[in-house]
Protein backbone atom coordinates (compact mmCIF):
# COMPACT_ATOMS: atom_id res chain seq x y z
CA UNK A 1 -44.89 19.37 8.57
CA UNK A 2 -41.44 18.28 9.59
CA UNK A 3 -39.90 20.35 12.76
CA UNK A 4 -36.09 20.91 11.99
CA UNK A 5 -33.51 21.92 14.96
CA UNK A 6 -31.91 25.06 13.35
CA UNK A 7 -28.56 23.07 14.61
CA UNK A 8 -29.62 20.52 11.42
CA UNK A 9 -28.66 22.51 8.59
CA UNK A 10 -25.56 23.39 10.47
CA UNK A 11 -24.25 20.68 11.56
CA UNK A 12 -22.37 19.57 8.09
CA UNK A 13 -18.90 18.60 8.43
CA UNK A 14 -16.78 19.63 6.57
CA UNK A 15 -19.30 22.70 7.16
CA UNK A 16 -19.69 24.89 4.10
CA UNK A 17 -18.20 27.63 3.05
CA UNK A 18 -20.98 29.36 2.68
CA UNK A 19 -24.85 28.41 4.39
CA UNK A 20 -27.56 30.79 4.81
CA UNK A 21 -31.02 28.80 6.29
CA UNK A 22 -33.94 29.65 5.37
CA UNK A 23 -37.68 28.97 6.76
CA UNK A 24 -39.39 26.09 5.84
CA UNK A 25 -38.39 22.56 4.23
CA UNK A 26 -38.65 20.43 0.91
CA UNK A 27 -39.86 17.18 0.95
CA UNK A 28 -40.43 16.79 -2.70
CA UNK A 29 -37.30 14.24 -3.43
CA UNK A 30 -36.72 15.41 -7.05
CA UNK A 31 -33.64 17.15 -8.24
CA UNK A 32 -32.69 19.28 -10.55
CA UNK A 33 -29.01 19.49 -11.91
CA UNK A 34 -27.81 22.74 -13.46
CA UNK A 35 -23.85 23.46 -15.09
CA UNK A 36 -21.99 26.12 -14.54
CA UNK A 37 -18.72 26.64 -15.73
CA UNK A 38 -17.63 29.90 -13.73
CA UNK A 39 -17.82 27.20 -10.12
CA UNK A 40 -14.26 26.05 -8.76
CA UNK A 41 -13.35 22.33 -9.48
CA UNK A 42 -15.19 20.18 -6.69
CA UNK A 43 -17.40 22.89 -5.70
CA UNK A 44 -21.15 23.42 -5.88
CA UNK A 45 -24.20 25.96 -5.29
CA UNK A 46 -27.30 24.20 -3.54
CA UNK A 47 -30.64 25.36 -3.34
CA UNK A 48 -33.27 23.62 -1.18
CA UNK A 49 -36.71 25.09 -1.52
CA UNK A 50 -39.85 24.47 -0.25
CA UNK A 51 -40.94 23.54 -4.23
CA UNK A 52 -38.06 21.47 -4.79
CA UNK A 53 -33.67 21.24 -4.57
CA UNK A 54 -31.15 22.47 -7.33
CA UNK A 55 -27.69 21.92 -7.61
CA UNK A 56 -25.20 23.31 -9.82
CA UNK A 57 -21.64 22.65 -10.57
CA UNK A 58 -18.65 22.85 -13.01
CA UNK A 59 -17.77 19.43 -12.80
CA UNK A 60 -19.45 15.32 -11.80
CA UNK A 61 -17.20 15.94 -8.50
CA UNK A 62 -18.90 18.94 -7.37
CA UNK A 63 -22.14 17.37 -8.45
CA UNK A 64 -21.30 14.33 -6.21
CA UNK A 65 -20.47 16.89 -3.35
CA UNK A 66 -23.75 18.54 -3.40
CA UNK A 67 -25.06 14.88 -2.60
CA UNK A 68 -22.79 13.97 0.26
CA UNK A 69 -24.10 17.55 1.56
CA UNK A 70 -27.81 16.56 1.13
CA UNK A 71 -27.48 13.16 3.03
CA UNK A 72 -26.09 15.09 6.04
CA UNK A 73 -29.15 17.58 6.12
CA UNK A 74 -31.88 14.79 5.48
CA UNK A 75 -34.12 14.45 8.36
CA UNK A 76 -35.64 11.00 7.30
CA UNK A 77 -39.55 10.69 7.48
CA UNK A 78 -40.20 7.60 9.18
CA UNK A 79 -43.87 5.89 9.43
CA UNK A 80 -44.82 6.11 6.11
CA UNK A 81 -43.64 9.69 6.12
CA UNK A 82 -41.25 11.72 3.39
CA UNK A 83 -37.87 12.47 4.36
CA UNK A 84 -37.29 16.35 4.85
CA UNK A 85 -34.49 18.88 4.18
CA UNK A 86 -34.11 22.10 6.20
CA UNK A 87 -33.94 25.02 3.30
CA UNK A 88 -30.83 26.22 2.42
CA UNK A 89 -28.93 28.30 -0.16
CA UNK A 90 -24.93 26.75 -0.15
CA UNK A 91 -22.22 27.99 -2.21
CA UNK A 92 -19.08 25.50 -1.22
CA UNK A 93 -15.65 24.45 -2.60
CA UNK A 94 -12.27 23.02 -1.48
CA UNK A 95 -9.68 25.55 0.09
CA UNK A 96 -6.89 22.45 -1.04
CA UNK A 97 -7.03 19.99 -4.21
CA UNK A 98 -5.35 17.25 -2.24
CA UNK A 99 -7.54 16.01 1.17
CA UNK A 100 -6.20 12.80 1.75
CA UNK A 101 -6.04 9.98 4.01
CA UNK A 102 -3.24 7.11 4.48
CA UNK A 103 -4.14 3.65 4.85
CA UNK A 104 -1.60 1.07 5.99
CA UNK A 105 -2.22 -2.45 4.88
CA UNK A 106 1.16 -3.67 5.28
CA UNK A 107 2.28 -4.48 9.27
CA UNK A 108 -1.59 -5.67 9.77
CA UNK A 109 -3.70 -6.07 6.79
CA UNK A 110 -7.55 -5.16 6.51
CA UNK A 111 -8.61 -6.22 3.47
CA UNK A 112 -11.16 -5.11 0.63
CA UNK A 113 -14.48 -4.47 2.80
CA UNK A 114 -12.48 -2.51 5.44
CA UNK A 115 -10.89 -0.64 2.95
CA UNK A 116 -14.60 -0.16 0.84
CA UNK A 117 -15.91 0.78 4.35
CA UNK A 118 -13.07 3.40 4.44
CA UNK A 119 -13.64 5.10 0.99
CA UNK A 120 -17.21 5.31 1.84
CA UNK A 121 -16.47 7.21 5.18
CA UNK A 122 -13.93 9.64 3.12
CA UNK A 123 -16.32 10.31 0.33
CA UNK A 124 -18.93 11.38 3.10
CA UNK A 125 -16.01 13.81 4.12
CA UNK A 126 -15.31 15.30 0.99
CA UNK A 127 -11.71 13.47 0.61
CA UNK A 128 -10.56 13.00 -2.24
CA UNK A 129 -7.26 10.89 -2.18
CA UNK A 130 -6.72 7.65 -0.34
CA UNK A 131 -2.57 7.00 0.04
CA UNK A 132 -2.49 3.49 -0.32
CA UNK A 133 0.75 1.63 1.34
CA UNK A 134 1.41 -1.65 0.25
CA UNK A 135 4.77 -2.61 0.36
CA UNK A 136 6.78 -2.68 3.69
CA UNK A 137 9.83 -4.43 5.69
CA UNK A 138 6.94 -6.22 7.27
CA UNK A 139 4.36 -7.29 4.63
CA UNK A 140 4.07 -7.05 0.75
CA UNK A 141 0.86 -6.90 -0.86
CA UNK A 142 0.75 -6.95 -4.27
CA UNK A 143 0.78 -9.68 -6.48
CA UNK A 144 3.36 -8.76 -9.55
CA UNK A 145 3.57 -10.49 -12.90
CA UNK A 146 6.70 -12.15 -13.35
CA UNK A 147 7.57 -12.25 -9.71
CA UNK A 148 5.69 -14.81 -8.01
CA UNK A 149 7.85 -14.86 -4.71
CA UNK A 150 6.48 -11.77 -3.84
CA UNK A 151 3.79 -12.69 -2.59
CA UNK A 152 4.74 -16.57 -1.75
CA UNK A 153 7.71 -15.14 0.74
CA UNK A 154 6.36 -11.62 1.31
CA UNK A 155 3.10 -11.58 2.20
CA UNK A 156 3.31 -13.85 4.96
CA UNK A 157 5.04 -13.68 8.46
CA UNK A 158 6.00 -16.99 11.03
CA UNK A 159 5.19 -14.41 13.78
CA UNK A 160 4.26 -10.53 14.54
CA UNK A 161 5.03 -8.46 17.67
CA UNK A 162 2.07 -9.85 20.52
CA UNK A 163 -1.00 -7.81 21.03
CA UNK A 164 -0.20 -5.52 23.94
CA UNK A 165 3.58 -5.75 23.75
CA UNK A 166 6.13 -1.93 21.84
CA UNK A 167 8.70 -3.47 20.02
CA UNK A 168 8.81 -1.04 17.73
CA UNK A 169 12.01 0.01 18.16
CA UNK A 170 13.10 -3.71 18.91
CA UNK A 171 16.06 -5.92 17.12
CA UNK A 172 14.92 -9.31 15.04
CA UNK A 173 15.73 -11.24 18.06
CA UNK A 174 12.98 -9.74 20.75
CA UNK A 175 11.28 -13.00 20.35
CA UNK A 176 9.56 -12.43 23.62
CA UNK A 177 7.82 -9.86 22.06
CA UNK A 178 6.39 -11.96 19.76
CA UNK A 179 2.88 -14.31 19.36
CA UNK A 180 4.07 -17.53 17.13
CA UNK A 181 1.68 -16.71 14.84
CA UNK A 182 1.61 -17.28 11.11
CA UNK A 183 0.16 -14.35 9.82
CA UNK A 184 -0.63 -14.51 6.23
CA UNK A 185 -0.59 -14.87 3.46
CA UNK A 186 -2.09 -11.83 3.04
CA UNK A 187 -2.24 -9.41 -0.64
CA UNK A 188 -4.50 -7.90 -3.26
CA UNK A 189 -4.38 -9.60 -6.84
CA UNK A 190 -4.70 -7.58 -10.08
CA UNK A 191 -8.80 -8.01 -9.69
CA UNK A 192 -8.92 -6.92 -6.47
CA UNK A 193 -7.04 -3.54 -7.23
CA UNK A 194 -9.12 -2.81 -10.62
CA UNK A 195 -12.08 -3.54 -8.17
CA UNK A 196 -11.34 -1.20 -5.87
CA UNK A 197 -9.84 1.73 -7.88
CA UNK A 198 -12.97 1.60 -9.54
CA UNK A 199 -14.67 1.88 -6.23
CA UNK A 200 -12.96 4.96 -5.53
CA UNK A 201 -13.72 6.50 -8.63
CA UNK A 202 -17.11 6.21 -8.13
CA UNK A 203 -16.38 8.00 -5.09
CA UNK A 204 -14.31 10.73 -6.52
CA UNK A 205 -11.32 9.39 -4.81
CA UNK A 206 -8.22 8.96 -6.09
CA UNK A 207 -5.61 6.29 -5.13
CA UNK A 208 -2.44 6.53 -4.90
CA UNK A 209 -0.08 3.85 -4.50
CA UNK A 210 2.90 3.57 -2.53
CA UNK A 211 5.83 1.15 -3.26
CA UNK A 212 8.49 2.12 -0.73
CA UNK A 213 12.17 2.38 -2.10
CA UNK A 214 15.25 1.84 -1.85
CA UNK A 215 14.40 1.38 2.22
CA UNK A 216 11.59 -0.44 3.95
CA UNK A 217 11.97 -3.26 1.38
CA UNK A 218 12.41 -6.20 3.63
CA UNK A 219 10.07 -8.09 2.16
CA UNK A 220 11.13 -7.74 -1.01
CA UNK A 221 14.35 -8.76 0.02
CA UNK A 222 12.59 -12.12 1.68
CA UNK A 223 11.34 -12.98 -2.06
CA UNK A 224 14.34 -11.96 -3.67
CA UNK A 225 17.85 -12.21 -1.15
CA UNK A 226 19.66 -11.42 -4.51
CA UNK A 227 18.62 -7.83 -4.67
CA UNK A 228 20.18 -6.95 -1.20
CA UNK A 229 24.00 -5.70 -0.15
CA UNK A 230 24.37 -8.75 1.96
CA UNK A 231 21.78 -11.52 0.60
CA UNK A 232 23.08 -14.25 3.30
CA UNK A 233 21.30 -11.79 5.62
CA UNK A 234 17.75 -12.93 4.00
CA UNK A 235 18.10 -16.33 4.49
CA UNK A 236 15.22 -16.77 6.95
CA UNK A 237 13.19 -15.92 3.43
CA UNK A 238 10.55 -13.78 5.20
CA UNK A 239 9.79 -10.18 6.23
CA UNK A 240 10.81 -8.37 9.20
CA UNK A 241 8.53 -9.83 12.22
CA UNK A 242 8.61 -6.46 14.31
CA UNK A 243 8.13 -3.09 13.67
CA UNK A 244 10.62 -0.06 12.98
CA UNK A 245 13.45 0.70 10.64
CA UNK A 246 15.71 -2.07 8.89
CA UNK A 247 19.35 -1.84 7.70
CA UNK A 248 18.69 -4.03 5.20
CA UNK A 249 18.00 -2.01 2.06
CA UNK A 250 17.50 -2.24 -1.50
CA UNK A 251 21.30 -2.65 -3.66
CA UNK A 252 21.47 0.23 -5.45
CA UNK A 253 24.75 -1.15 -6.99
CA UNK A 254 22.69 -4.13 -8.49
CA UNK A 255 21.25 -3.37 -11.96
CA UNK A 256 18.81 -6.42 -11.30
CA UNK A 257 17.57 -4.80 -8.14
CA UNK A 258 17.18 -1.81 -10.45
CA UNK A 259 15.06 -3.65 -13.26
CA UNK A 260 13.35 -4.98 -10.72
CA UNK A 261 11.52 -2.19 -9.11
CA UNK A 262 11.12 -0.64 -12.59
CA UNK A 263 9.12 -3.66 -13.58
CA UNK A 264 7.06 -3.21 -10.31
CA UNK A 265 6.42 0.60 -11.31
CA UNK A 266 5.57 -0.07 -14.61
CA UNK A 267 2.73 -2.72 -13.85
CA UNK A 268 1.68 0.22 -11.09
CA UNK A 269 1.43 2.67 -13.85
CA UNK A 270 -0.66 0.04 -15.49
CA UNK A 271 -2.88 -1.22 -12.88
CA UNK A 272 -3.65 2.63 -10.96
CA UNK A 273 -4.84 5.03 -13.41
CA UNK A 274 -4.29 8.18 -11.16
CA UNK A 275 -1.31 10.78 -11.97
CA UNK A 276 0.62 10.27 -8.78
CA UNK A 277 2.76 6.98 -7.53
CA UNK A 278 4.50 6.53 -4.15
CA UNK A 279 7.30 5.51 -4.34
CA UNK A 280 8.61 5.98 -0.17
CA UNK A 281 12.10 7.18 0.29
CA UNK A 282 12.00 7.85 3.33
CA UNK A 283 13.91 6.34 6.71
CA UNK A 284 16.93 4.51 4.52
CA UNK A 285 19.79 3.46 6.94
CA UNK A 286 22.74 3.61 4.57
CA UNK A 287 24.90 1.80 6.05
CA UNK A 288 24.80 -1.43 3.89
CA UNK A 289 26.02 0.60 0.70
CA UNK A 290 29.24 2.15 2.21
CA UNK A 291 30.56 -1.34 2.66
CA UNK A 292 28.77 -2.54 -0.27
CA UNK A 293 31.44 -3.40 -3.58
CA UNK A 294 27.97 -3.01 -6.29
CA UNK A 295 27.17 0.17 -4.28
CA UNK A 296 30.77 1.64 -3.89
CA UNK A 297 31.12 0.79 -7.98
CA UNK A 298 28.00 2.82 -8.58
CA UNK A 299 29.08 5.95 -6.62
CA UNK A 300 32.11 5.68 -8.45
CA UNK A 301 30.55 5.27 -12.14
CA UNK A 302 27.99 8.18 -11.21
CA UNK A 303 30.48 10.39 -10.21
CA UNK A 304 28.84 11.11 -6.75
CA UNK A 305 30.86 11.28 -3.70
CA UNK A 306 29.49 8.87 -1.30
CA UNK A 307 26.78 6.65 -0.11
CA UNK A 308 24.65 9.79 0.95
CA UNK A 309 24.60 10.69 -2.59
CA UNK A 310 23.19 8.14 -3.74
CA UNK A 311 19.65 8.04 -2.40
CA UNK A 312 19.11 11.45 -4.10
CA UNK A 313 20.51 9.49 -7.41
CA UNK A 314 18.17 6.75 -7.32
CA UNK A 315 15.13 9.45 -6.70
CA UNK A 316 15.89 11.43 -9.86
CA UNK A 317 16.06 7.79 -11.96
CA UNK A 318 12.50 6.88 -11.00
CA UNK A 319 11.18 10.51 -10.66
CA UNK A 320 12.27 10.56 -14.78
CA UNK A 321 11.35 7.07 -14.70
CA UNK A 322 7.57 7.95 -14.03
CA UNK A 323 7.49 11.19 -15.74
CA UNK A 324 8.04 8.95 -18.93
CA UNK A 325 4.72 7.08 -18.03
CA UNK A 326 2.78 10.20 -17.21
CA UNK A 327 3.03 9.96 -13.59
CA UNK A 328 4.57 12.35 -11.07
CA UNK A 329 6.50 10.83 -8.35
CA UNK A 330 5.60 11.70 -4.34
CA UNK A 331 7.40 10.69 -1.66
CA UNK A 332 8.34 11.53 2.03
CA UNK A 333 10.49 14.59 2.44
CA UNK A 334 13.79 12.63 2.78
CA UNK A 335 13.42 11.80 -0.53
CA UNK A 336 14.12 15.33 -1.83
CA UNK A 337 17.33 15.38 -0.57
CA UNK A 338 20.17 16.84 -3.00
CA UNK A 339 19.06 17.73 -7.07
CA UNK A 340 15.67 16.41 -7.45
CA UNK A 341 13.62 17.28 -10.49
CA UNK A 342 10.82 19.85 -9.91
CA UNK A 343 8.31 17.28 -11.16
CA UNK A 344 8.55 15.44 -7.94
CA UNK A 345 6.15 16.15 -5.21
CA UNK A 346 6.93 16.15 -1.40
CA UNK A 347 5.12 14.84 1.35
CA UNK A 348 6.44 16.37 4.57
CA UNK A 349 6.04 13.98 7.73
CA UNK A 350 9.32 15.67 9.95
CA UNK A 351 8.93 18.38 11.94
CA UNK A 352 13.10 18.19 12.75
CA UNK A 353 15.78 15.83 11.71
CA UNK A 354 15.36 13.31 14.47
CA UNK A 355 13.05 11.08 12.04
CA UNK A 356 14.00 9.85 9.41
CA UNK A 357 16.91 7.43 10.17
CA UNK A 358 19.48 10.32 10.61
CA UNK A 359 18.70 12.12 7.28
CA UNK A 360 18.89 15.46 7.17
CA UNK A 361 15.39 17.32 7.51
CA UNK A 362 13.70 18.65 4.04
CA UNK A 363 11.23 21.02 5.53
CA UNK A 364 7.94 21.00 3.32
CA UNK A 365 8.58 25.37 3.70
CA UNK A 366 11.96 24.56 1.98
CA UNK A 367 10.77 22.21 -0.07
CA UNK A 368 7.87 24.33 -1.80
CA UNK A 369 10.36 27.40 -1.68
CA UNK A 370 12.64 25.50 -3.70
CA UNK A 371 9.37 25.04 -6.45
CA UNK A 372 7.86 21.38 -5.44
CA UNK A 373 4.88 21.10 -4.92
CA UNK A 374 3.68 19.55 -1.69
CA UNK A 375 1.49 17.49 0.56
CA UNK A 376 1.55 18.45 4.31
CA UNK A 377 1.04 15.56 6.78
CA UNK A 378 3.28 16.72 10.01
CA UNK A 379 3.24 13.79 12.36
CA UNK A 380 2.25 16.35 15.86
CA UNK A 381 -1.21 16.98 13.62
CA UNK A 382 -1.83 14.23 10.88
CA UNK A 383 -0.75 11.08 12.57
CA UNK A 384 -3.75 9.11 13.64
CA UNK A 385 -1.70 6.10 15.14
CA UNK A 386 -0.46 8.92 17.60
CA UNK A 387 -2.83 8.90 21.18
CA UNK A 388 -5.74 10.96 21.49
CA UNK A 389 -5.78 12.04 24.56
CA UNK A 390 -9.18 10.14 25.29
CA UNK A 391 -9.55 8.73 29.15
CA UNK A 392 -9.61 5.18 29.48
CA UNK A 393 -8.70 4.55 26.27
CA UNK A 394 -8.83 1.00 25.83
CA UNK A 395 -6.53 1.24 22.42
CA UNK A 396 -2.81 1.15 22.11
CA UNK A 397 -0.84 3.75 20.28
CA UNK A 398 2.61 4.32 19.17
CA UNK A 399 3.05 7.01 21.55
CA UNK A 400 2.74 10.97 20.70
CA UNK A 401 -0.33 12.65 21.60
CA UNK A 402 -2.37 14.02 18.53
CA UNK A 403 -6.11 15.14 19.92
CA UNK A 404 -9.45 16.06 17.96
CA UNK A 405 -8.63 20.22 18.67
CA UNK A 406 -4.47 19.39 17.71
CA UNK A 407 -6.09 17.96 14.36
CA UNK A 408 -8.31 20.91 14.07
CA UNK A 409 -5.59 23.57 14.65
CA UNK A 410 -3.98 21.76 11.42
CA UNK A 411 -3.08 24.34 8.87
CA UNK A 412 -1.20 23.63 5.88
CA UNK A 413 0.23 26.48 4.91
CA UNK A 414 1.94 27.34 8.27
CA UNK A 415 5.02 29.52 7.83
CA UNK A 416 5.08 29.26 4.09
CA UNK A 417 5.63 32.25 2.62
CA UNK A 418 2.66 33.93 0.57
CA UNK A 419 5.01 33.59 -2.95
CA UNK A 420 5.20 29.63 -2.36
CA UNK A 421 1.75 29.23 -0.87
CA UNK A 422 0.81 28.19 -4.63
CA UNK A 423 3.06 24.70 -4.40
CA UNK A 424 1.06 23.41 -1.30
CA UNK A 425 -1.55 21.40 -2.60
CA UNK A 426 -3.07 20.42 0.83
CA UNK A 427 -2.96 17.86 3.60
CA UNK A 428 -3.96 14.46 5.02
CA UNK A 429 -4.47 11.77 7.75
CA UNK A 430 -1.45 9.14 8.38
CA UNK A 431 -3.17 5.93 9.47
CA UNK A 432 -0.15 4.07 10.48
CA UNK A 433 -1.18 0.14 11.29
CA UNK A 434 1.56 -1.16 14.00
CA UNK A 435 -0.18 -0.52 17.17
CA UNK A 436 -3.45 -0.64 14.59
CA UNK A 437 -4.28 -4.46 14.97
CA UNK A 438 -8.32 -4.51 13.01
CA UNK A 439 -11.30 -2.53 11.22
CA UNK A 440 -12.52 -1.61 15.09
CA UNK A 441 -8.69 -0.15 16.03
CA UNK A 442 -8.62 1.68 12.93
CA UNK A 443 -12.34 3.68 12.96
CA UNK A 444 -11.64 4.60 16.58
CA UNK A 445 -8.01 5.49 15.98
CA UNK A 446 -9.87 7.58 12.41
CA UNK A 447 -12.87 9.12 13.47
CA UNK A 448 -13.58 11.75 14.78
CA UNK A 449 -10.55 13.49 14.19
CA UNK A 450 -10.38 12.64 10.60
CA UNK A 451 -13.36 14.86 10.54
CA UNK A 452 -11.57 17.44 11.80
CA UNK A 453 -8.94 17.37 9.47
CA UNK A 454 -11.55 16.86 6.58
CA UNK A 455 -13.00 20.21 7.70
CA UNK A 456 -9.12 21.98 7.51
CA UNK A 457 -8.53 21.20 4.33
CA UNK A 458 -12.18 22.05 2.41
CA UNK A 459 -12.39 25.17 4.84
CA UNK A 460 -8.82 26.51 5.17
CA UNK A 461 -8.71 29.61 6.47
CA UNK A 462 -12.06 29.71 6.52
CA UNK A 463 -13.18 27.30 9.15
CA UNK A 464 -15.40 28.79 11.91
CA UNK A 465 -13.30 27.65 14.90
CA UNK A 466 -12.95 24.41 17.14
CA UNK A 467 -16.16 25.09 19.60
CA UNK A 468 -18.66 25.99 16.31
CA UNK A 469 -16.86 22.51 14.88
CA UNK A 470 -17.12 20.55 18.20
CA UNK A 471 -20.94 21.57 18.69
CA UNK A 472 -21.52 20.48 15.03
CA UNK A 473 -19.67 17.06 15.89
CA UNK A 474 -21.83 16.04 18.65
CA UNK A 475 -24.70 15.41 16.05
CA UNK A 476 -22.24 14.15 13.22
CA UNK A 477 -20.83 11.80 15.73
CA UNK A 478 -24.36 10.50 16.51
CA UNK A 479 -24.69 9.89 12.33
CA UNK A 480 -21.31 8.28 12.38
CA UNK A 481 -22.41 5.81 15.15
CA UNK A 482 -25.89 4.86 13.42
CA UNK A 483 -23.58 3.90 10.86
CA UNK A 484 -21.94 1.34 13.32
CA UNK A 485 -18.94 3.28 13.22
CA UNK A 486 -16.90 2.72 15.69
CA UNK A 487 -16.32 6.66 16.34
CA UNK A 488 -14.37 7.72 19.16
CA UNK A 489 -15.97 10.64 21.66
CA UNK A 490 -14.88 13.75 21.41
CA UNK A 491 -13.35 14.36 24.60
């Protein structure tokens, strides 16, 4: 007989929403898999009996939950001897259909095994979208048919900002600030992306791309000088070298500039087989379009009365764009700025108008009042690049102060009014890479607090509290590191 800690069975995270233990445990490995049709999408019941486990579930996702639940009660055997589960009866589901995390392969790039290594942490979390950001001022990484500069000019800097060093909100010319270092090439080609997607799947995960328009193109730019206001501005043909916001934007006066991202979209459609795209807005200085003739034309052809107007313009052409190739558009919440079609999904960062490059604030409460649906990811909760309050932290953040109980305290539907509580499809975890240099920075910067945010948005409401969460995480974090995950302590 196998002793079991009662703490076992109980320490699950996310934990469900429902556990009663019972005496005794099953060490008899088979399984058997029952459908029922009446079980919410993703969820499960689970049996574990002395005689043997059942699961049942509406759907392969729920299914595949019931698993990742298993592995965290097994108690392996060792010595020849059968691994054990505590029993349990489990009835669990999702409190949001969107539990997502962000991954940032743009200002440093991780490549396909970190990013594998990442899905497989998410799935054992019950997430179920990864926000994928490829394109940047900084870095693009994606290899496009028909544009083979991309990549050639894009995806490779002379130089970034020096380990160590905050230039984030730093001009082009802080060249103190910056290492010599060529840094790239670096990008996924069309059979690394199939490869991966289908590695999500597997996983139940979703991705979702993000090409970032019309701002936080530099590097777009770098390929192609001809699709900016001012192209004698590109002529150093590569991306911006340190962090923050550039004025250099895409021409929304240029019809080429125009094709061009379509063509990008459309090969996205192609290539990603999920129902959202990315496509940024957010943090677009407009400066370059009021003194722009292409741009100043447009506003006057459109009929709208300035530069400001035509941001929101652009948005409603590839929101209908997408919604032709049965996708729905996301973006960050500047992006829903003036008549956007209801189709288009927000993703609300801001918590006031000081972000954002000056644009007005589009609060996700406003936003989902208004009827669009929407992704919460405040930056004084969600944002993982932000410091976690750890002592002797030997990491470097971008500043803020987001710890593991801040991430718990996380709940999406804060202040949103019961009527509009419908439109909020859930959260997720920003993993922003500036100050986020390799796979180390990025599973200490992740975990443990993406576990707490996992736990948010399958519990809602429902979660038991911080101290029944924290007293669970001092075992999970002990699974996490015999999985050579570099997991941060708690406090």
């Amino acid at each position: 007989m196998v002793m079991l800690s009662m703490l076992t069975a109980l320490a699950l995270v996310p934990r469900p929403e429902k556990v009663v233990e019972n005496a005794g445990t099953c060490v008899k490995p088979e399984i058997r898999y029952e459908t029922d049709a009446s079980i919410p999408a993703e969820g499960y019941r689970l049996s574990v009996k002395p005689e043997g486990i059942t699961v049942v579930s509406s759907d392969a996702a729920g299914k595949y939950y019931a698993g990742v639940t298993l592995a965290q009660m097994k108690v392996p055997g060792g010595k020849g001897k059968p691994d054990a589960y505590p029993c349990v009866e489990i009835e669990d589901a999702p409190a949001y259909k969107w539990r997502g995390i962000h991954f940032d392969d743009c200002r440093h790039f991780f490549g396909k095994e970190t990013l594998k290594q990442t899905l497989d942490l998410m799935a054992q979390h019950k997430f179920n979208r990864l926000h994928w950001h490829l394109t940047e001022d900084q870095g693009w990484r994606l290899d496009i048919p028909g544009y083979p500069e991309l990549v050639k000019y894009g995806a490779v800097r002379s130089a970034s900002p020096r380990h160590g060093t905050h230039p984030h909100r730093g001009a082009k010319e802080d060249a103190a600030d910056l290492n010599g270092i060529k840094y790239g090439p670096f990008y996924y080609t069309d059979a690394d992306i199939r490869e991966i997607v289908a590695y999500a799947a597997e996983r139940h995960i979703t991705i979702v791309p993000e090409i970032e328009l019309p701002g936080h193109v530099f590097a777009a730019l770098a390929a192609y000088p001809e699709f900016a206001c001012v192209p004698e501005n590109m002529k150093a043909r590569e991306p911006r070298l340190v962090w923050g916001i550039e004025k250099d934007v895409l021409c929304l006066g240029n019809d080429k500039a125009i094709k061009f991202m379509e063509d990008v979209l459309d090969y996205v459609c192609k290539l990603f087989p999920g129902d959202v795209v990315h496509i940024g807005g957010d943090e677009c200085p407009q400066v370059r379009w009021k003194s722009c003739p292409k741009c100043q034309a447009r506003i006057k052809a459109e009929g709208l009365k300035d530069e400001h107007d035509l941001q929101p313009w652009v948005t409603r052409h590839f929101v209908k764009f997408l919604e032709a190739r049965g996708k729905r558009a996301l973006g960050w919440d500047e992006y829903l700025l003036g008549d956007i079609p209801k189709s288009a999904i927000g993703m609300n960062w801001r918590e006031s108008s000081r972000g954002g490059a000056g644009h007005q604030l589009v609060s996700g409460v406003a936003a989902a009042m208004r009827g669009h649906d929407i992704v919460m990811t405040p930056t004084s909760y969600c944002y993982l690049d932000y410091a976690q309050g750890l002592p002797d932290d030997p990491f470097q953040y971008i500043g803020g102060r987001v710890t593991l109980e801040r991430c718990y305290s996380f709940d999406p539907c804060k202040d949103v009014p019961e009527e509009a509580r419908k439109h909020i499809l859930g959260g997720q975890g920003n993993n922003w890479s500036e100050y986020t240099w390799n796979e180390f920075d990025l599973a200490w910067k992740m975990w443990p607090r993406a576990c707490a945010l996992a736990e948010v948005l399958w519990l809602g409401d429902k979660k038991p509290g911080f101290a029944d969460f924290k007293a669970r995480m001092q075992t999970h974090r002990k699974r996490l590191v015999g999985q050579k995950v570099n997991c941060a302590p708690l406090e």
